[in-house]
N, C-alpha and C. Protein backbone atom coordinates (compact mmCIF):
# COMPACT_ATOMS: atom_id res chain seq x y z
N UNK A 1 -0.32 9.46 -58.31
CA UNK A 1 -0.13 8.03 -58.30
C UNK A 1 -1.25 7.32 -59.06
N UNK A 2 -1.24 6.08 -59.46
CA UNK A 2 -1.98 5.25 -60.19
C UNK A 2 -2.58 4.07 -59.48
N UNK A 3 -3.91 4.16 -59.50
CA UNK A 3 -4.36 3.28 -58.42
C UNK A 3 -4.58 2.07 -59.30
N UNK A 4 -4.40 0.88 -58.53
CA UNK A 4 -4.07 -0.10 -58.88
C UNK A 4 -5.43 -0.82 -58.39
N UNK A 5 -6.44 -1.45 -60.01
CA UNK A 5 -7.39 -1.66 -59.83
C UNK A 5 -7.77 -3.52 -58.68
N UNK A 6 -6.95 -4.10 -59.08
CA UNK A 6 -7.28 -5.38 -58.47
C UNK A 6 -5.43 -6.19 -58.27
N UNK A 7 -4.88 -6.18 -59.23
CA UNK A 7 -3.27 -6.56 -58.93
C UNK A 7 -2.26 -6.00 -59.52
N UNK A 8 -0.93 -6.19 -59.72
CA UNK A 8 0.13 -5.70 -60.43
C UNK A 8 1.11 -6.18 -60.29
N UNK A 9 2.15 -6.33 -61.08
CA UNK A 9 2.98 -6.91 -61.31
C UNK A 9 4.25 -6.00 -61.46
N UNK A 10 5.48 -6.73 -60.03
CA UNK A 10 6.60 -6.28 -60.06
C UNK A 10 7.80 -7.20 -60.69
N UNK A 11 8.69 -6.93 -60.92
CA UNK A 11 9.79 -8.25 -61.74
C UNK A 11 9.93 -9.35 -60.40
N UNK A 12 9.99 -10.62 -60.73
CA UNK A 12 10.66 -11.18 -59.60
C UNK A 12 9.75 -12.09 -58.60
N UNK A 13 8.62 -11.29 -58.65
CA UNK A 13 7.33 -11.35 -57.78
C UNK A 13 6.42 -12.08 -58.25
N UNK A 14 5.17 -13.09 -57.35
CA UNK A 14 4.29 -13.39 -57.86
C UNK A 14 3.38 -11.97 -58.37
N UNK A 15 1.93 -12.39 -58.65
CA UNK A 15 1.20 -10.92 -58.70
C UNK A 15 0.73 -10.54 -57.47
N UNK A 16 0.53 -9.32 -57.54
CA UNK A 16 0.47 -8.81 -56.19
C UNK A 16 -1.49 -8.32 -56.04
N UNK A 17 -2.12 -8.48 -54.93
CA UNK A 17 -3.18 -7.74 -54.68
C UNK A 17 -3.31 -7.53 -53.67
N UNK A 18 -4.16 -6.85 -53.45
CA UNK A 18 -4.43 -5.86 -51.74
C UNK A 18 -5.38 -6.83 -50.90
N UNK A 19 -4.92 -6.30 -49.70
CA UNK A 19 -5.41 -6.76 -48.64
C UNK A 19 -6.55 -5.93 -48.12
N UNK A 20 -6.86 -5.07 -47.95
CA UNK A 20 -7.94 -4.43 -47.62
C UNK A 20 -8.37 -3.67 -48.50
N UNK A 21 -8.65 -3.82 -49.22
CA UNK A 21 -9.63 -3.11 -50.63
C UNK A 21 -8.34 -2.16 -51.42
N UNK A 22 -8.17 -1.25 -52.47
CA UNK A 22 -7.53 -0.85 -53.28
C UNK A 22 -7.02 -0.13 -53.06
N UNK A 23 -5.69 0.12 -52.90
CA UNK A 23 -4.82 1.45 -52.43
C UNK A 23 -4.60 2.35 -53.41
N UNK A 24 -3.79 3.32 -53.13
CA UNK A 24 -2.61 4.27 -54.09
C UNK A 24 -1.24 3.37 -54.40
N UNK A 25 -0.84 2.86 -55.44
CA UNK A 25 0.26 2.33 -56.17
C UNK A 25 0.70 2.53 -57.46
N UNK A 26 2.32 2.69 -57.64
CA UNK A 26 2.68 3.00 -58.60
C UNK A 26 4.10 2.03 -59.04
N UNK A 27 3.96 1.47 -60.45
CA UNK A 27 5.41 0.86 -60.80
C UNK A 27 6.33 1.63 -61.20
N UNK A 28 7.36 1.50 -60.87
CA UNK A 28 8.42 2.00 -61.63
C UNK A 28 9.61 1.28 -62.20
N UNK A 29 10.50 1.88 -63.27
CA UNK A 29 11.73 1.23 -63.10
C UNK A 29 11.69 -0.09 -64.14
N UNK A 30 10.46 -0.10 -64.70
CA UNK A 30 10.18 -0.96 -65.88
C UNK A 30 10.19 -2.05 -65.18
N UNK A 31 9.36 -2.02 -63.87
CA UNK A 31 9.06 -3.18 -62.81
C UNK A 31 9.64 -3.55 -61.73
N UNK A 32 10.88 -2.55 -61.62
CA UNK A 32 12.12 -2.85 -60.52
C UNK A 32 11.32 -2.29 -59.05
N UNK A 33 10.46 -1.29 -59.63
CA UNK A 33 10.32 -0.49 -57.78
C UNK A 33 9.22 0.12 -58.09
N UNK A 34 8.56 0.00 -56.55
CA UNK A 34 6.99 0.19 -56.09
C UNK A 34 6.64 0.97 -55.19
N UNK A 35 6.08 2.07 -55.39
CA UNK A 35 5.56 3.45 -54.81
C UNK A 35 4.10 2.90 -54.45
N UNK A 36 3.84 2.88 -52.55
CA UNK A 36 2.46 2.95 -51.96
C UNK A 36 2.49 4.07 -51.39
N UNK A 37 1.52 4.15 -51.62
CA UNK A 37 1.02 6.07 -51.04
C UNK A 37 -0.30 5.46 -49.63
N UNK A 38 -0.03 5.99 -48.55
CA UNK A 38 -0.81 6.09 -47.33
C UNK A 38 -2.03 7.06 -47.60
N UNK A 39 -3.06 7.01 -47.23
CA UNK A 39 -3.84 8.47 -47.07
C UNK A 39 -3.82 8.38 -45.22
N UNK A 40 -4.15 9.34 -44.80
CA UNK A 40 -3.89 10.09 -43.58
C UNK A 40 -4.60 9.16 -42.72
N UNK A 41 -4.38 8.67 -41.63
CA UNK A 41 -4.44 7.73 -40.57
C UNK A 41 -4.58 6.70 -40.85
N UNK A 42 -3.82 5.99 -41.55
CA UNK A 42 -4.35 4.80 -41.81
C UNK A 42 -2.69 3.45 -41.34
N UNK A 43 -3.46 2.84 -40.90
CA UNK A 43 -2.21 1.86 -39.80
C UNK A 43 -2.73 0.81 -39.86
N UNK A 44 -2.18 -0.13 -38.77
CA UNK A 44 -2.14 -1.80 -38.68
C UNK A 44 -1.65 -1.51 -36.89
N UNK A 45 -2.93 -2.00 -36.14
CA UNK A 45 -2.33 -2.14 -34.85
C UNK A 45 -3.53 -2.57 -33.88
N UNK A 46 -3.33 -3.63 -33.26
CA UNK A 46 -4.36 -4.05 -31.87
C UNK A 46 -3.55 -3.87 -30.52
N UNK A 47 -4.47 -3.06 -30.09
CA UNK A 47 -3.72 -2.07 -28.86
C UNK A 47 -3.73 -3.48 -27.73
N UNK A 48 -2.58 -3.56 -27.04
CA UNK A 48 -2.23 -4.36 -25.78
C UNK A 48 -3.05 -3.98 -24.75
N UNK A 49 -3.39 -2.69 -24.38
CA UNK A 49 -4.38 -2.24 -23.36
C UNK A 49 -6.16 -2.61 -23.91
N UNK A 50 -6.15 -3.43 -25.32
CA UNK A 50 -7.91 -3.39 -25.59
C UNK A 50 -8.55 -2.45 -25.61
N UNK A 51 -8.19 -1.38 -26.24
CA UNK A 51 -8.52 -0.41 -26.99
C UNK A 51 -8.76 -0.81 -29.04
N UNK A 52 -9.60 -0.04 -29.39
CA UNK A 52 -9.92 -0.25 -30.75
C UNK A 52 -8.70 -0.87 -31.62
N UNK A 53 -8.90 -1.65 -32.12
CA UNK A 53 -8.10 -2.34 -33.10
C UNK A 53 -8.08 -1.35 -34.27
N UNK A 54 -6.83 -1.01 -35.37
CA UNK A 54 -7.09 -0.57 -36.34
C UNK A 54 -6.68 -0.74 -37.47
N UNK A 55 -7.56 -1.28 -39.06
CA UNK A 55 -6.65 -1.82 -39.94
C UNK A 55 -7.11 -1.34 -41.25
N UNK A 56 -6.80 0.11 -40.85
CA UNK A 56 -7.38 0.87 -42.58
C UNK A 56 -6.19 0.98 -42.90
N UNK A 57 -4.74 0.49 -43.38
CA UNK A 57 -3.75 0.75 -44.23
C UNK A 57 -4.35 -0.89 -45.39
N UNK A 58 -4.23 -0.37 -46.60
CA UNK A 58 -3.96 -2.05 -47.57
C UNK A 58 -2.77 -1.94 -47.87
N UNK A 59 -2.06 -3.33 -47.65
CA UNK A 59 -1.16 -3.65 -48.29
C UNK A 59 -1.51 -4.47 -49.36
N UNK A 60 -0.01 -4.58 -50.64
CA UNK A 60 0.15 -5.35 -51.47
C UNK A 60 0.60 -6.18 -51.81
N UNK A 61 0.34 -7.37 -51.83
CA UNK A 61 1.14 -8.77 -51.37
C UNK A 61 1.13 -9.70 -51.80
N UNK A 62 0.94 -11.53 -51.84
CA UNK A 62 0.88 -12.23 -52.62
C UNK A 62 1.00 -13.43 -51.23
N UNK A 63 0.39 -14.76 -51.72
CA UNK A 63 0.21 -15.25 -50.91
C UNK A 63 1.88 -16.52 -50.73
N UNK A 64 1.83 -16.52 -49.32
CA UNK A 64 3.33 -16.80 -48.95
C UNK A 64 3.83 -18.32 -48.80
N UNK A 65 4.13 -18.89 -49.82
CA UNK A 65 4.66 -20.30 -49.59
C UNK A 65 5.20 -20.74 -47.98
N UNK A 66 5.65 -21.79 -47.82
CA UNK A 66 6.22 -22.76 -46.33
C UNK A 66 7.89 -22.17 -46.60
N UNK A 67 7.89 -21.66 -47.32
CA UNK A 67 9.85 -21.04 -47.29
C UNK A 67 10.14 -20.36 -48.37
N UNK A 68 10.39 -19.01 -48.16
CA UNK A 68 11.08 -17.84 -48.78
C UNK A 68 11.67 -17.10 -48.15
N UNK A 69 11.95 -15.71 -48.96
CA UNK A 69 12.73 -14.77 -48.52
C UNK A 69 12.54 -13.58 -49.46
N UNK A 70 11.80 -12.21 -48.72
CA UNK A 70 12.15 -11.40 -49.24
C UNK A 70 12.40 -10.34 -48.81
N UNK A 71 13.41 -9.22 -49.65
CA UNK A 71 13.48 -8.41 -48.93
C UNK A 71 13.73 -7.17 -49.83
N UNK A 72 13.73 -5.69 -49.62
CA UNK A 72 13.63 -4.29 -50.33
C UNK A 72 14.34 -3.39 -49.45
N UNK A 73 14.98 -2.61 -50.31
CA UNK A 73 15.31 -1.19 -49.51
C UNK A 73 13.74 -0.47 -49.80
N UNK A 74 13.76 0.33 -48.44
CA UNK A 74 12.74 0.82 -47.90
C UNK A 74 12.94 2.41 -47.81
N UNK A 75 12.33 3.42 -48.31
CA UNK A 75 12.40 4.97 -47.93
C UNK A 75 11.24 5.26 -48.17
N UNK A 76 11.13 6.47 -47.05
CA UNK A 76 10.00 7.30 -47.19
C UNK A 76 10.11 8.72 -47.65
N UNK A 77 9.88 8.68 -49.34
CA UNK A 77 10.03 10.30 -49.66
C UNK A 77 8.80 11.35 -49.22
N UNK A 78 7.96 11.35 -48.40
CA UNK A 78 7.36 12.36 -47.77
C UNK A 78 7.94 12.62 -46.97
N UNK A 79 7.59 14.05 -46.30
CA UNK A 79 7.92 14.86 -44.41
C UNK A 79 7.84 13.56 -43.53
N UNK A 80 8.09 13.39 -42.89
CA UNK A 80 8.12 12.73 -41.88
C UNK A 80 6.96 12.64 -40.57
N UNK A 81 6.26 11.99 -40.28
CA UNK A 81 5.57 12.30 -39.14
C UNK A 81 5.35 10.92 -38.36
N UNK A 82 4.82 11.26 -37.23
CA UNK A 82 4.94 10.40 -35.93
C UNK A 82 4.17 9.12 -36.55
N UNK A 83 5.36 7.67 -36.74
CA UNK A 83 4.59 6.33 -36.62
C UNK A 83 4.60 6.12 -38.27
N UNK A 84 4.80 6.75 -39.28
CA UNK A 84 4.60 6.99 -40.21
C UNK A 84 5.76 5.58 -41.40
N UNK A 85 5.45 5.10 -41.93
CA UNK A 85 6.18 4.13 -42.44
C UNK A 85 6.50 3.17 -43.75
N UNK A 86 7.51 3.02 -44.43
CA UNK A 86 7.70 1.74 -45.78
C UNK A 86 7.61 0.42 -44.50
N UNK A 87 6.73 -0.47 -45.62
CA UNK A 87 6.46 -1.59 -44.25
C UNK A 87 6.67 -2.82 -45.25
N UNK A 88 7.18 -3.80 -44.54
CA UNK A 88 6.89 -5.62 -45.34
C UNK A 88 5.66 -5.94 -44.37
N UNK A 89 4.81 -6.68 -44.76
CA UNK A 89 3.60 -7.02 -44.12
C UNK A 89 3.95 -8.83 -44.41
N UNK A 90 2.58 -9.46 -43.62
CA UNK A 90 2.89 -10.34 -43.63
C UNK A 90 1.30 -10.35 -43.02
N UNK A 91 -0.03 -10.88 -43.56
CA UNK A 91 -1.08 -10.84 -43.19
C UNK A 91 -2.28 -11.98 -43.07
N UNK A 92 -2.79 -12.36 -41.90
CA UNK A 92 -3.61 -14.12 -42.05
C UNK A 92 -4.95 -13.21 -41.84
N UNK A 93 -5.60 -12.79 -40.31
CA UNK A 93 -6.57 -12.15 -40.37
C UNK A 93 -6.37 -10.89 -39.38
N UNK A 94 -7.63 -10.21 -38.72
CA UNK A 94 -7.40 -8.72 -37.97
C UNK A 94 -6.48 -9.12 -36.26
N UNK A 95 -6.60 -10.52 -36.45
CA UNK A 95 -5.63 -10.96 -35.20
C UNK A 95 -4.49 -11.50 -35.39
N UNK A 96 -4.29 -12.10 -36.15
CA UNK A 96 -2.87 -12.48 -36.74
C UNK A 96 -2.59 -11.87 -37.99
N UNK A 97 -1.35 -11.39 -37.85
CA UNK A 97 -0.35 -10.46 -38.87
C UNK A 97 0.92 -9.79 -38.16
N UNK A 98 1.34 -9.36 -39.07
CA UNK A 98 3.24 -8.84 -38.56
C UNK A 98 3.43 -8.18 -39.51
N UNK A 99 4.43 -7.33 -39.13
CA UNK A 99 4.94 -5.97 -39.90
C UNK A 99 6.71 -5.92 -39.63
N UNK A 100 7.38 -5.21 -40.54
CA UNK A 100 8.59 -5.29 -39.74
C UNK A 100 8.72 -3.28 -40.78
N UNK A 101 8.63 -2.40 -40.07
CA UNK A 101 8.50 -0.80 -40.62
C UNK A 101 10.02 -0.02 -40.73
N UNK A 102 10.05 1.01 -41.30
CA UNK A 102 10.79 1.85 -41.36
C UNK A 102 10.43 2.77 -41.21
N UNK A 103 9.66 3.34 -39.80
CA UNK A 103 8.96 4.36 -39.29
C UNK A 103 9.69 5.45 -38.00
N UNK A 104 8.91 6.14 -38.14
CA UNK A 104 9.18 7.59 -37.15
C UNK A 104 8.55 7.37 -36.07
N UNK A 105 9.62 7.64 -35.02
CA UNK A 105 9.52 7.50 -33.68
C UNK A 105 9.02 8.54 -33.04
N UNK A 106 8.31 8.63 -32.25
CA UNK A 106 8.32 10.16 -31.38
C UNK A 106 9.07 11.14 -31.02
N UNK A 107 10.07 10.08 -30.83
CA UNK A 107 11.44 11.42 -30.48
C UNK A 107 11.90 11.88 -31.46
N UNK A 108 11.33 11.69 -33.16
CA UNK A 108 11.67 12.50 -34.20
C UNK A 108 12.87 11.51 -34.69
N UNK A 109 13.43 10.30 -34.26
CA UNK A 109 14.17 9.35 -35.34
C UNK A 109 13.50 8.06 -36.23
N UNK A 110 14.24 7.90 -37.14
CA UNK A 110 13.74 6.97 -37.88
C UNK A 110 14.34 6.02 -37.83
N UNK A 111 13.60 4.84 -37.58
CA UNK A 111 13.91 3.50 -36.66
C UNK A 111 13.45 2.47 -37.53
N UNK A 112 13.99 0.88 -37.52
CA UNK A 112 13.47 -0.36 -37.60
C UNK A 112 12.41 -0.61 -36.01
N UNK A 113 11.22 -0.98 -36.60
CA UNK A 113 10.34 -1.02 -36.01
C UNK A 113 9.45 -2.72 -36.54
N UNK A 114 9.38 -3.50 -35.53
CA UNK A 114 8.65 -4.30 -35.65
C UNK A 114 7.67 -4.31 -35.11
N UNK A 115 6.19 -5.30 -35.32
CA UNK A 115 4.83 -5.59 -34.75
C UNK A 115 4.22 -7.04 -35.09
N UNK A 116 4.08 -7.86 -33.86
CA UNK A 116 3.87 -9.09 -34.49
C UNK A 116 2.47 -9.59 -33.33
N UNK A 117 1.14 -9.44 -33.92
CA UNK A 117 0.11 -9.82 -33.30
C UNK A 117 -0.37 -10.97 -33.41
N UNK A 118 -0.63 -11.86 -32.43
CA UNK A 118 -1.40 -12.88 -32.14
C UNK A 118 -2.03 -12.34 -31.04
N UNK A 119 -3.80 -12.07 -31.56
CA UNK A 119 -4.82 -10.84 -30.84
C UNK A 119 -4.30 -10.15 -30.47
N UNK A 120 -3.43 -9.97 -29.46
CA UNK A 120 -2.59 -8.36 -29.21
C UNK A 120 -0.93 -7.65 -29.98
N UNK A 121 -1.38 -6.83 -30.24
CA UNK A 121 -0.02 -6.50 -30.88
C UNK A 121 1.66 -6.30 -29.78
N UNK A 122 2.57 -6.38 -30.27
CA UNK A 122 3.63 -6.67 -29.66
C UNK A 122 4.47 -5.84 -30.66
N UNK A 123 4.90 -5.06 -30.01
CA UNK A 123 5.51 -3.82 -30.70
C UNK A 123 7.34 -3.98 -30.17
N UNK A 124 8.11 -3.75 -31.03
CA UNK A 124 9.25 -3.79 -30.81
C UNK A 124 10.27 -2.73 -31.37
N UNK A 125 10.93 -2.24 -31.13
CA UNK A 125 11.86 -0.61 -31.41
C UNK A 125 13.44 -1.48 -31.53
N UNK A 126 13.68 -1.16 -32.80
CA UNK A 126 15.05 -1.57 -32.92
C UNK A 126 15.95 -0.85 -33.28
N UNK A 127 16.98 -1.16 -34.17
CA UNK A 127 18.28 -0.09 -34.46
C UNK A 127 17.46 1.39 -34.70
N UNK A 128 18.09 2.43 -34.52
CA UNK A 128 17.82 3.52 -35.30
C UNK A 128 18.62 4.10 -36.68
N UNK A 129 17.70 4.09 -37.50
CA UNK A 129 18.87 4.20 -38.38
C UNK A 129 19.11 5.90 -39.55
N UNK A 130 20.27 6.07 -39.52
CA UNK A 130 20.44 7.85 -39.68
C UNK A 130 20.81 7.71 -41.56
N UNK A 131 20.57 6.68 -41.80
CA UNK A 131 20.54 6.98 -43.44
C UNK A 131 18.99 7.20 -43.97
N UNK A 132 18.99 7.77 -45.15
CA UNK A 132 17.49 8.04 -46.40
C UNK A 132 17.24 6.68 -46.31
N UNK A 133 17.42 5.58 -46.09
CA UNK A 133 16.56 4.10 -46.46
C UNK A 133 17.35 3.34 -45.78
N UNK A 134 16.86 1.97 -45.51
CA UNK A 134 17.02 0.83 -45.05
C UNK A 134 16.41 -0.19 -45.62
N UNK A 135 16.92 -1.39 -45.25
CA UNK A 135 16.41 -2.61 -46.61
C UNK A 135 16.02 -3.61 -44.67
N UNK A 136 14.98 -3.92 -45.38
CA UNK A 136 14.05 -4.79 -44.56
C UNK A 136 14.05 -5.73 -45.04
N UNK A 137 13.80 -7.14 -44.43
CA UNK A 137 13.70 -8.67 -45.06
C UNK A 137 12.86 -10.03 -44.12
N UNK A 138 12.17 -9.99 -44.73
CA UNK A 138 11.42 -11.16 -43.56
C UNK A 138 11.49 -12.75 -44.46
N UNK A 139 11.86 -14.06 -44.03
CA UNK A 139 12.00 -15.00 -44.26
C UNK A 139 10.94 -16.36 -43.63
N UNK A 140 10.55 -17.21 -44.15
CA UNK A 140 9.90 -17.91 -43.74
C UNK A 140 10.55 -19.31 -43.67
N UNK A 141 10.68 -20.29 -42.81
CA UNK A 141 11.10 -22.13 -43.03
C UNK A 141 9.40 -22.57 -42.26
N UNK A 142 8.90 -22.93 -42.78
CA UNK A 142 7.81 -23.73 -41.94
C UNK A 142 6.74 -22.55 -41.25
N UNK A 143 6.88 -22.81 -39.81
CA UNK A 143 6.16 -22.17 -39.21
C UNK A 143 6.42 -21.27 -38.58
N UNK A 144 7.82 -20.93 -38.77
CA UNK A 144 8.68 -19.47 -38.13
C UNK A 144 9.09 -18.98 -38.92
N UNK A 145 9.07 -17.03 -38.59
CA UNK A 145 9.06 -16.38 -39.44
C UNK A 145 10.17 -15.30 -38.70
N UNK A 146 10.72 -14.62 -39.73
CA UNK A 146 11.73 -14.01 -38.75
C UNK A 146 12.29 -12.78 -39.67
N UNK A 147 12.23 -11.19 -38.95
CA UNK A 147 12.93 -10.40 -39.82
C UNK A 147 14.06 -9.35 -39.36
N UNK A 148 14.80 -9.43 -40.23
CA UNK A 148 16.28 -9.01 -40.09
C UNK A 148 16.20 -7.29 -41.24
N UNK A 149 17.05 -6.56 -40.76
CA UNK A 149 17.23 -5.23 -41.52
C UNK A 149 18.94 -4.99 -42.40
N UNK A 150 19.08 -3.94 -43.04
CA UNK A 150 20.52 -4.23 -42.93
C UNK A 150 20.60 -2.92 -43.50
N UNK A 151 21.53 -2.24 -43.63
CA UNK A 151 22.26 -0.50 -44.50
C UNK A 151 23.14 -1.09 -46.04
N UNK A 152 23.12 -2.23 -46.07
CA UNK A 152 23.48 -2.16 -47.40
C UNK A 152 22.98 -3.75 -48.11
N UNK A 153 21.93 -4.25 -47.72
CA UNK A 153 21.17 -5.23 -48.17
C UNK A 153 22.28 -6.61 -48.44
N UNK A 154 23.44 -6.76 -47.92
CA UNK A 154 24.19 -7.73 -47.58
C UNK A 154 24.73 -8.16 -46.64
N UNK A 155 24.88 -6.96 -45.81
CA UNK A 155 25.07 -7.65 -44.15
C UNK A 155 23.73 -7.28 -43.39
N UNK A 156 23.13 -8.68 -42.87
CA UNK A 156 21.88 -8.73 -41.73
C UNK A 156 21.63 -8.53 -40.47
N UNK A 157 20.99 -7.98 -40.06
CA UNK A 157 21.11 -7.70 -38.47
C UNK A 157 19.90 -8.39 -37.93
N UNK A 158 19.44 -9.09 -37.33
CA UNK A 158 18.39 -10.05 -36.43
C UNK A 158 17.62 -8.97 -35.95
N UNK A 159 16.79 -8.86 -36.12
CA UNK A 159 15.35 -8.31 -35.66
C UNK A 159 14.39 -8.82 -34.55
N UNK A 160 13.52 -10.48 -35.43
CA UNK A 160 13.29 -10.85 -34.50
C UNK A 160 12.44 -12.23 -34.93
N UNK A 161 12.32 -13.45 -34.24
CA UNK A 161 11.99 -14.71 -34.59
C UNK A 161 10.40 -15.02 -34.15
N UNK A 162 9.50 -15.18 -34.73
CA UNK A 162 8.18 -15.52 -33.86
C UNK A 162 7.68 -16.44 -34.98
N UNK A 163 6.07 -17.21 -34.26
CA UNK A 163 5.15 -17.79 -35.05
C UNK A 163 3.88 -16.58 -34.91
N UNK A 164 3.28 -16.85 -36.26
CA UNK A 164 1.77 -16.66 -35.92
C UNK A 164 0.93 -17.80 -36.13
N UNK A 165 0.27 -17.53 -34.73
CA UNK A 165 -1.18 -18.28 -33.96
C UNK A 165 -2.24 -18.65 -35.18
N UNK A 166 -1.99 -19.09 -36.33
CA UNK A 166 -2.62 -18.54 -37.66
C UNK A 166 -2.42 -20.13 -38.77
N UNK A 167 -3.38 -20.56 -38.73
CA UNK A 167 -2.89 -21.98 -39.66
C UNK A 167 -3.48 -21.61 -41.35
N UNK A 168 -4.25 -20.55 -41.49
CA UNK A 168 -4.86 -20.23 -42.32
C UNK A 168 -3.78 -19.09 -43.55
N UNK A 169 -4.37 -18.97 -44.94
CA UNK A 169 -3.20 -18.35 -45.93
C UNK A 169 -2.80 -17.24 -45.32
N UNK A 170 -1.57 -16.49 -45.40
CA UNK A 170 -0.97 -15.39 -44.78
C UNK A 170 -0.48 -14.82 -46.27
N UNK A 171 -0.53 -13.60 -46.78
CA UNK A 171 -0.05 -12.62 -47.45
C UNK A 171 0.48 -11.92 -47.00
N UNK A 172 1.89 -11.67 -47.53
CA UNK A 172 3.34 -11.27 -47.56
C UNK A 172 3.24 -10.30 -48.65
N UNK A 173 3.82 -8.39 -48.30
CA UNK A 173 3.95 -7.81 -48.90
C UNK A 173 4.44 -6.67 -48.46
N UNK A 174 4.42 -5.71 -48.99
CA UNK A 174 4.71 -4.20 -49.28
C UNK A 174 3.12 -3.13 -48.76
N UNK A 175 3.25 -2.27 -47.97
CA UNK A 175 2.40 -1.37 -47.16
C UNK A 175 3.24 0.24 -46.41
N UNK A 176 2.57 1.39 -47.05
CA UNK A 176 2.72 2.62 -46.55
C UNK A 176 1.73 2.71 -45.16
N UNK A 177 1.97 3.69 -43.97
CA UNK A 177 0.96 3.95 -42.83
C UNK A 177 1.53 5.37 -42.75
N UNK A 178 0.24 5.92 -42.60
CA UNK A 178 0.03 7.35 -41.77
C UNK A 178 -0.71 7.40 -40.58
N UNK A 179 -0.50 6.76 -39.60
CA UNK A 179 -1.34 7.24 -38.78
C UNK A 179 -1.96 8.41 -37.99
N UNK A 180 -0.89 9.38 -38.31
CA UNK A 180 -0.55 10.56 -37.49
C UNK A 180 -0.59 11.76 -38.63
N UNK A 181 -0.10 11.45 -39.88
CA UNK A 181 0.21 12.27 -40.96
C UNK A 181 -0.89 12.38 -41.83
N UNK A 182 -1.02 13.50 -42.79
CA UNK A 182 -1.73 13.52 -44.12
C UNK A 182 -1.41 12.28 -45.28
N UNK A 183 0.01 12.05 -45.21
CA UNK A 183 -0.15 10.61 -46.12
C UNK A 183 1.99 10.47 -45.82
N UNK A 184 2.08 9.02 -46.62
CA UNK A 184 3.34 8.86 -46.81
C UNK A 184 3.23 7.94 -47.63
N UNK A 185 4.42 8.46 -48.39
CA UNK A 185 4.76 7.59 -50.03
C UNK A 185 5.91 6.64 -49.39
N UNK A 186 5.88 5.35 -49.69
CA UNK A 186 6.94 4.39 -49.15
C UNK A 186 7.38 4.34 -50.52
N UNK A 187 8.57 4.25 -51.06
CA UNK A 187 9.62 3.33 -51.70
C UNK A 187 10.14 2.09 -51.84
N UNK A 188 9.84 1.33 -52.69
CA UNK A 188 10.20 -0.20 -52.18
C UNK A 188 11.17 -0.15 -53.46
N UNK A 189 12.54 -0.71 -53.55
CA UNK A 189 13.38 -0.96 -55.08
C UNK A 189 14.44 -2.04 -54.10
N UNK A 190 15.04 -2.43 -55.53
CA UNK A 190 16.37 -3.27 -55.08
C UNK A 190 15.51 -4.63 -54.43
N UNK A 191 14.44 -4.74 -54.88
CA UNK A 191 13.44 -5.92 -54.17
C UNK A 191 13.93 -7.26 -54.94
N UNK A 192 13.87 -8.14 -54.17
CA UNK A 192 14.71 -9.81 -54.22
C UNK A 192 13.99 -10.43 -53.22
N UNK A 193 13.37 -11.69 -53.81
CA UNK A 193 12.44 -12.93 -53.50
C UNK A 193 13.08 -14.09 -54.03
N UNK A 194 13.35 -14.89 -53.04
CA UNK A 194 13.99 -16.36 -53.35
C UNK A 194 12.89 -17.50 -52.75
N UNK A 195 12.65 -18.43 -53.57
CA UNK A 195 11.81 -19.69 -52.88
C UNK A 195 12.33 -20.37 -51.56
N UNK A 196 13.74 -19.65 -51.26
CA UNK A 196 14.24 -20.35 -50.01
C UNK A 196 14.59 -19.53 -48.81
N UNK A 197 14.34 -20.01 -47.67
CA UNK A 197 14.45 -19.36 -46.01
C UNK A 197 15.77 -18.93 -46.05
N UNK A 198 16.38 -18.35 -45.14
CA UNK A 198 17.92 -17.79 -45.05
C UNK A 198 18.04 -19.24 -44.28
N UNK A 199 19.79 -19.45 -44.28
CA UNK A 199 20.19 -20.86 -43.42
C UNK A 199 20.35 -20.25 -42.25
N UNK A 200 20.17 -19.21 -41.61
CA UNK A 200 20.10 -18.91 -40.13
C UNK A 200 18.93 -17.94 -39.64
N UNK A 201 17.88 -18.12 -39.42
CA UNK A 201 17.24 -17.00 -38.88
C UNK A 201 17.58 -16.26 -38.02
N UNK A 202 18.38 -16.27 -36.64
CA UNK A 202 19.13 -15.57 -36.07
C UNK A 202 20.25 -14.91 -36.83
N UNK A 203 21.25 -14.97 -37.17
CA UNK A 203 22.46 -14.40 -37.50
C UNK A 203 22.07 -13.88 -39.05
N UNK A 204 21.13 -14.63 -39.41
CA UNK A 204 20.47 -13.78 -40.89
C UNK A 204 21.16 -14.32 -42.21
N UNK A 205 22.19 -14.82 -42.02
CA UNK A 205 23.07 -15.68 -42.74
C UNK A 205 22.01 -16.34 -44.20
């Protein structure tokens, strides 16, 4: 992979730069689709019990207007391992941020997985889903933010609606996690950003 010194540029997208110092990234597709590579434990999570906070994954992102919408099919071409994930991020500071993943569950399925922290994280387990990828989408109107999944990036399924505790800039992007694994390559393609919120955050519409 090609590490990506300070930003880069996908079609469609503002420019993109990292959130926690410089990852593994790669373009493809003559700008259509974006390969992040994880190195081995590296996640996004403040434990509910107050245990160590942890935020060595960078994502790549761009900073997020008062109303959009974006969203990517999501796969992970590495092995699979526990927690492991293609992620949309959505990032203010180490207490406020949200994730909405396409990660591995313990019981060995691969699930829509959300996480939306204001100081403690709030973890949520949703559809499971038995195809190679899923398309993730998080939308913004104002001060609510809300993300929906879908198997063929035209019909939406509701995920889940919250604010973050966070008045300060938030960056919106694309992020691989290993927490458990030697690494995982996320897939991001088929990526679409509109300046406008969906007209339903529930029904996804």
């Amino acid at each position: 992979m090609n590490n990506v010194v300070k930003s880069t540029a996908v079609n469609g997208l503002p420019p993109l730069e990292w959130t926690h110092g410089v990852g593994s990234a790669e373009v493809l597709l003559a700008g259509d689709a974006l390969v992040l590579t994880a190195a081995a434990g590296t996640d996004w999570t403040n434990d509910p019990l107050g245990g160590p906070s942890q935020h060595a994954s960078t994502a790549l992102g761009f900073p997020a207007p008062e109303a959009f919408t974006l969203s990517a099919r999501a796969t992970v071409r590495t092995s699979r391992t526990t927690f492991d994930a293609a992620v949309l991020t959505l990032w203010g500071d180490n207490e406020h941020w949200a994730k909405v993943c396409f990660e591995y569950s313990p019981q060995g399925e691969a699930m829509v997985v959300s996480v939306v922290t204001n100081e403690f994280s709030d973890d949520c387990n949703s559809e499971v889903v038995t195809d190679a990828s899923v398309f993730l989408r998080v939308t913004r109107t104002g001060p609510a933010w809300a993300f929906h999944s879908s198997v063929d990036g035209h019909v939406w399924r509701f995920v889940r609606v919250f604010r973050l505790d966070w008045t300060g800039p938030i960056s919106v992007g694309f992020m691989a996690q290993a927490p458990m694994g030697e690494a995982c390559e996320a897939h991001f393609d088929t990526i679409v950003y509109s300046p406008r919120a969906v007209a339903d955050l529930r029904d996804g519409s």
